[in-house]
Every structure is written in structure tokens, then in C-alpha cells.
N, C-alpha and C. Protein backbone atom coordinates (compact mmCIF):
# COMPACT_ATOMS: atom_id res chain seq x y z
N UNK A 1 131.68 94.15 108.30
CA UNK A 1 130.65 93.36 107.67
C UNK A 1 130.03 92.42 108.69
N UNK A 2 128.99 92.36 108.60
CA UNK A 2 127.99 90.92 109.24
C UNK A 2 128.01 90.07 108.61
N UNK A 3 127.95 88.86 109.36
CA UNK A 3 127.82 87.54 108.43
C UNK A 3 126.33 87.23 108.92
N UNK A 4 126.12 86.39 107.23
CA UNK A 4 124.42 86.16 107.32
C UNK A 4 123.87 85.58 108.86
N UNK A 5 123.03 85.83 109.15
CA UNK A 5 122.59 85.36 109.91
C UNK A 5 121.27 84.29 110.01
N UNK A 6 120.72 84.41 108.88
CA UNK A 6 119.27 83.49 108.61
C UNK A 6 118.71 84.19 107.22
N UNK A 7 118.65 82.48 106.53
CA UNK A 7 118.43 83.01 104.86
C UNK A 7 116.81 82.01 104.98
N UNK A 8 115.83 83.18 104.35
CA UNK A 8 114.38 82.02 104.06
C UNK A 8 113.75 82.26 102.67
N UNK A 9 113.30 81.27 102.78
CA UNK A 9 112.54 81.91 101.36
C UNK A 9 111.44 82.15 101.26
N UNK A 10 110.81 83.22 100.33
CA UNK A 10 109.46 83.85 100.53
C UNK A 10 108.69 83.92 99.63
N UNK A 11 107.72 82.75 99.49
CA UNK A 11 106.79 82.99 98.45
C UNK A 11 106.75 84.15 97.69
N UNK A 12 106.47 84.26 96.06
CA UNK A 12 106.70 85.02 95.18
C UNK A 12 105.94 86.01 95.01
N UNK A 13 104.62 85.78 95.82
CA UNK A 13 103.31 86.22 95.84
C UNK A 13 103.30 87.23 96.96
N UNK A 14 103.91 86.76 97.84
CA UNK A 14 104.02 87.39 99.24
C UNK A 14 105.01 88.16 99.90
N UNK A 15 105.88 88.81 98.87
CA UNK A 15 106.74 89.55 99.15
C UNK A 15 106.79 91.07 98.37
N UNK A 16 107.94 91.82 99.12
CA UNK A 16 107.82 93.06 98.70
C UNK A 16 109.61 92.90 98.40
N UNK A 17 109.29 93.45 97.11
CA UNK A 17 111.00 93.07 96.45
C UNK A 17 111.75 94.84 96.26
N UNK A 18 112.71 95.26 96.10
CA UNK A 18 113.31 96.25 95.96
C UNK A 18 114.77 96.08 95.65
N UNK A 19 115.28 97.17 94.14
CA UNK A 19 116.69 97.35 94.34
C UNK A 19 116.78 98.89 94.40
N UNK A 20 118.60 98.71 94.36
CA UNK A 20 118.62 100.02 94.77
C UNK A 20 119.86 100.18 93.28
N UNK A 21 120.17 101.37 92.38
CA UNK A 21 120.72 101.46 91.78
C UNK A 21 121.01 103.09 91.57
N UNK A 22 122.44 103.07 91.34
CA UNK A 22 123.33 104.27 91.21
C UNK A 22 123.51 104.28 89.53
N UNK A 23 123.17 105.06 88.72
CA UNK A 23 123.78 105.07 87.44
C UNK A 23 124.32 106.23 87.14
N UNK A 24 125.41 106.72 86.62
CA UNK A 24 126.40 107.92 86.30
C UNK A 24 126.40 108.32 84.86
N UNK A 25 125.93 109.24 84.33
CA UNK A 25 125.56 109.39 83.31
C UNK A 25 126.14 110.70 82.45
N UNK A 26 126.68 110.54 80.78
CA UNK A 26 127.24 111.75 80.63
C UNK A 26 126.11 112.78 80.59
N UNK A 27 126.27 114.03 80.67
CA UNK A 27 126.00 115.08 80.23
C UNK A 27 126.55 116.01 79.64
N UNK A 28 124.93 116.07 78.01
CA UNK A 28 125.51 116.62 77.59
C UNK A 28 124.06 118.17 77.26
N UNK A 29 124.55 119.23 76.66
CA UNK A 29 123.45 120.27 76.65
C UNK A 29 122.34 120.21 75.99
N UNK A 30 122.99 119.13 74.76
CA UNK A 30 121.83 119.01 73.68
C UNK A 30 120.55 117.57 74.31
N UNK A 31 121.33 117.44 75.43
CA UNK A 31 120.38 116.44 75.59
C UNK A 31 119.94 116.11 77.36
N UNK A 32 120.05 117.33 77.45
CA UNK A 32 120.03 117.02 79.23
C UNK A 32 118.79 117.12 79.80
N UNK A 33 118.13 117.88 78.96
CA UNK A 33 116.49 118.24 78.86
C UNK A 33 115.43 116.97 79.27
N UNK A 34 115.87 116.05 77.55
CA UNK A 34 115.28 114.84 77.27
C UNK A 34 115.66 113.45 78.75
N UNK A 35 117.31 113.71 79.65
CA UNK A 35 117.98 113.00 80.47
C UNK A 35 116.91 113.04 81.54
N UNK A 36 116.56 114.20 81.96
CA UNK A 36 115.87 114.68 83.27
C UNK A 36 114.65 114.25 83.08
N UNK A 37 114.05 114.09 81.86
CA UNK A 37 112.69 113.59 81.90
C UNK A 37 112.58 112.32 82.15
N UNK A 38 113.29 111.46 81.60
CA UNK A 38 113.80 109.66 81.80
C UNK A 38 113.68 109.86 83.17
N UNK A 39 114.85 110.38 83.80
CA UNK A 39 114.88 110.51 85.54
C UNK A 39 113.89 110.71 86.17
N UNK A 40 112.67 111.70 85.41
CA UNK A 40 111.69 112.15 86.41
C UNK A 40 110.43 110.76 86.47
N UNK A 41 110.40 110.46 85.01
CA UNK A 41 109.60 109.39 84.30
C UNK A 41 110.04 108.08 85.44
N UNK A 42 111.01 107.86 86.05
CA UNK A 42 110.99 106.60 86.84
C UNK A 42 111.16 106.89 87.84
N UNK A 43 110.88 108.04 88.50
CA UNK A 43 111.06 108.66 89.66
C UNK A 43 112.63 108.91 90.12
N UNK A 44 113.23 108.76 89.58
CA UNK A 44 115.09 108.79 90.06
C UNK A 44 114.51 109.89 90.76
N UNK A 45 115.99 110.51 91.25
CA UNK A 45 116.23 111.20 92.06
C UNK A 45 118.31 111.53 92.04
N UNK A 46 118.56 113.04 91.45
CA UNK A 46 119.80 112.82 90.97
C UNK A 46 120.61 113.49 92.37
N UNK A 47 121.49 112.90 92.62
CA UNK A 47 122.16 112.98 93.75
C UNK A 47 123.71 113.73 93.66
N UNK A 48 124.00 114.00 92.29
CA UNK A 48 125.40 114.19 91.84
C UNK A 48 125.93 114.86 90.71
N UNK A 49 125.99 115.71 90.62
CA UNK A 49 126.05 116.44 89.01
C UNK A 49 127.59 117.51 89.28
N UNK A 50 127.99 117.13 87.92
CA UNK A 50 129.28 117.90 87.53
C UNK A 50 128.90 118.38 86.17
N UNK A 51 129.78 119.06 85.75
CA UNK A 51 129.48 119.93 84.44
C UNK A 51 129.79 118.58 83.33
N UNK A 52 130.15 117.35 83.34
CA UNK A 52 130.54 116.09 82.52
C UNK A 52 129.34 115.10 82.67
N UNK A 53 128.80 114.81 84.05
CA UNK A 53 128.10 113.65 84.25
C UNK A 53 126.62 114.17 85.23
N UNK A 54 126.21 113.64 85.20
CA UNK A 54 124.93 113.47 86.56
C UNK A 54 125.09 111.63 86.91
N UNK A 55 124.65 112.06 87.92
CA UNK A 55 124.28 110.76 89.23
C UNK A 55 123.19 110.64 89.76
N UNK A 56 122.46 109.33 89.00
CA UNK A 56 121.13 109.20 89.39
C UNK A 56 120.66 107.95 90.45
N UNK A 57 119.95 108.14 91.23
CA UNK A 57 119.20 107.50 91.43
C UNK A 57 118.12 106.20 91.95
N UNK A 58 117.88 105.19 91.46
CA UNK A 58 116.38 104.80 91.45
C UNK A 58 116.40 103.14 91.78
N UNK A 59 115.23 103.03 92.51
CA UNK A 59 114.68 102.35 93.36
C UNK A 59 113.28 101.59 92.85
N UNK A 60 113.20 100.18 92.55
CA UNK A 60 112.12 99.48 91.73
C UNK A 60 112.69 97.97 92.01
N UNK A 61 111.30 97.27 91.37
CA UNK A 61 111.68 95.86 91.28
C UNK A 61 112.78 95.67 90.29
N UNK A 62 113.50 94.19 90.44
CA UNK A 62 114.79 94.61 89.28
C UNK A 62 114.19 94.90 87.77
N UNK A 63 113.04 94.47 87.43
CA UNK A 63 112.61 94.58 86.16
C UNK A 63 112.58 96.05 85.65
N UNK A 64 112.13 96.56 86.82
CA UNK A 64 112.09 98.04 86.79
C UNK A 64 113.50 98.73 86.55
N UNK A 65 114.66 98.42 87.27
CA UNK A 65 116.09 98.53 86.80
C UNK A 65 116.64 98.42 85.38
N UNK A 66 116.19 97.17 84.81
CA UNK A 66 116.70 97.15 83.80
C UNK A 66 116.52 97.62 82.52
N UNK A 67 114.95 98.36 82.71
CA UNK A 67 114.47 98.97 82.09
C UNK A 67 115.23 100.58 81.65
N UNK A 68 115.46 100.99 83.22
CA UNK A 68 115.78 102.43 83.26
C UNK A 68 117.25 102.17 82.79
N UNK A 69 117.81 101.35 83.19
CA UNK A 69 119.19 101.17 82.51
C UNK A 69 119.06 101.19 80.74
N UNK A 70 118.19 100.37 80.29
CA UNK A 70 118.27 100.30 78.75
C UNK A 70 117.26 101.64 77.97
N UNK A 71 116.92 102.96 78.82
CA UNK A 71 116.35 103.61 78.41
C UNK A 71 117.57 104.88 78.62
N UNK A 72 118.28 104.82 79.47
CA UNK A 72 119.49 105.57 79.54
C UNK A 72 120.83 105.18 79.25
N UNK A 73 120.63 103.93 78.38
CA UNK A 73 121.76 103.76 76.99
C UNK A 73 121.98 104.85 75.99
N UNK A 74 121.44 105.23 75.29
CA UNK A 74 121.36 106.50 74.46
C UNK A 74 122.53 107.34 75.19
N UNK A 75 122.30 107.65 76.07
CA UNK A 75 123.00 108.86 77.03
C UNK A 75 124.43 108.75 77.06
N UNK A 76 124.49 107.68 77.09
CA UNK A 76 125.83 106.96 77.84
C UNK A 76 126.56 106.74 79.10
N UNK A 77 125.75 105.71 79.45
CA UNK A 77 125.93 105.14 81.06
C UNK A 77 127.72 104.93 81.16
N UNK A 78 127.96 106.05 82.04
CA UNK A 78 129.47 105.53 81.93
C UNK A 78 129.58 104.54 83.02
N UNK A 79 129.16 104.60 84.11
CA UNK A 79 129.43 103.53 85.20
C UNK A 79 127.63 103.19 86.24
N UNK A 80 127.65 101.91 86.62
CA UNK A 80 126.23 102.00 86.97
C UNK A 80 126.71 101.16 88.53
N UNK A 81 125.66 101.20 89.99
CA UNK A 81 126.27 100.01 90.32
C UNK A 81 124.42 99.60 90.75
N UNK A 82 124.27 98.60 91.43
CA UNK A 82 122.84 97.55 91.60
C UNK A 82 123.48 96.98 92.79
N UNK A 83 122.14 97.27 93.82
CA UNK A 83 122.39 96.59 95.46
C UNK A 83 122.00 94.82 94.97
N UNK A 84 121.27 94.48 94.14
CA UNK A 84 120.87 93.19 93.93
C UNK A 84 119.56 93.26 94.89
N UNK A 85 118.76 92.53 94.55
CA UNK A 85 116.82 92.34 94.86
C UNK A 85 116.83 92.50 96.56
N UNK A 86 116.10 93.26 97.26
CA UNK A 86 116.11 92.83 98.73
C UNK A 86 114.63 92.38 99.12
N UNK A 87 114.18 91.66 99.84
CA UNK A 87 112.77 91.88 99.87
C UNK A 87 112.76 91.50 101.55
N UNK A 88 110.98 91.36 102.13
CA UNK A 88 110.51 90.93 103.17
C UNK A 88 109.67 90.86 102.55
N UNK A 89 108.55 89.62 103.35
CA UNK A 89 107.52 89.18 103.68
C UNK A 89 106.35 90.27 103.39
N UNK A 90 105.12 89.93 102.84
CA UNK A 90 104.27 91.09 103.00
C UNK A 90 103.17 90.86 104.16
């Protein structure tokens, strides 16, 4: 690990924000159809699939996260994880 090296803060206006999030999701047949469209709909990108689960994904402001998280409730998010907001300067 690195230790921080320099923390600033960046106008709200003037930045470019990003997370990064992994969500693990069951699969199931009757509904994997409707899963992939959610995924495609926020651009995910699935990285992980077993005959039980898929592994998605997706990259947005956090608002954008929490969205795709509460739209792939239905499904049943078995485990999710979130890098937390990163940004720079624009």
C-alpha cells in the first residue's frame, strides 16, 4: 500500500468524478434475459458468469451506482463491492 501523499479539494463544478463497482448477481433462466438488459442499459460489462451467478461490472458517478444497484435488487444481489468516488480536476 501507499500512503496518501496529497489530499485537495476540487470544486464541484470542476471535476470529473467516477466509481468503480463489482456486483454478483444470481442467475436465474426465467430471468436472465430481462438481467442482461439492466447490464446493457447502464453499460456494465459482465466479467464472470457461472451457471448460479454473473459478475457485473459498472462504472458512473456514485448516483449512477446506486441506481444500478436498486434496479438489480429484484435479481438478488448476493454480494456487491464500490471503489468509493475518485475524481481529478477538469
Amino acid at each position: 500500500l501507499i500512503d496518501v501523499i496529497k489530499v485537495s479539494l476540487i470544486d464541484e463544478k470542476d471535476k470529473i468524478e467516477r466509481e468503480l463497482a463489482l456486483i454478483r448477481v444470481r442467475r436465474k433462466a426465467d430471468s436472465e434475459e430481462s438481467l442482461m438488459r439492466v447490464v446493457g442499459v447502464f453499460k456494465g460489462r459482465i466479467v464472470g458468469m457461472t451457471p448460479k451467478e454473473i459478475i457485473a461490472e459498472f462504472t458512473g458517478q456514485c448516483s449512477e451506482i446506486d441506481s444500478i444497484i436498486d434496479n438489480l435488487k429484484p435479481y438478488g444481489i448476493k454480494e456487491f463491492m464500490r471503489s468509493g468516488p475518485m475524481a481529478l480536476s477538469s
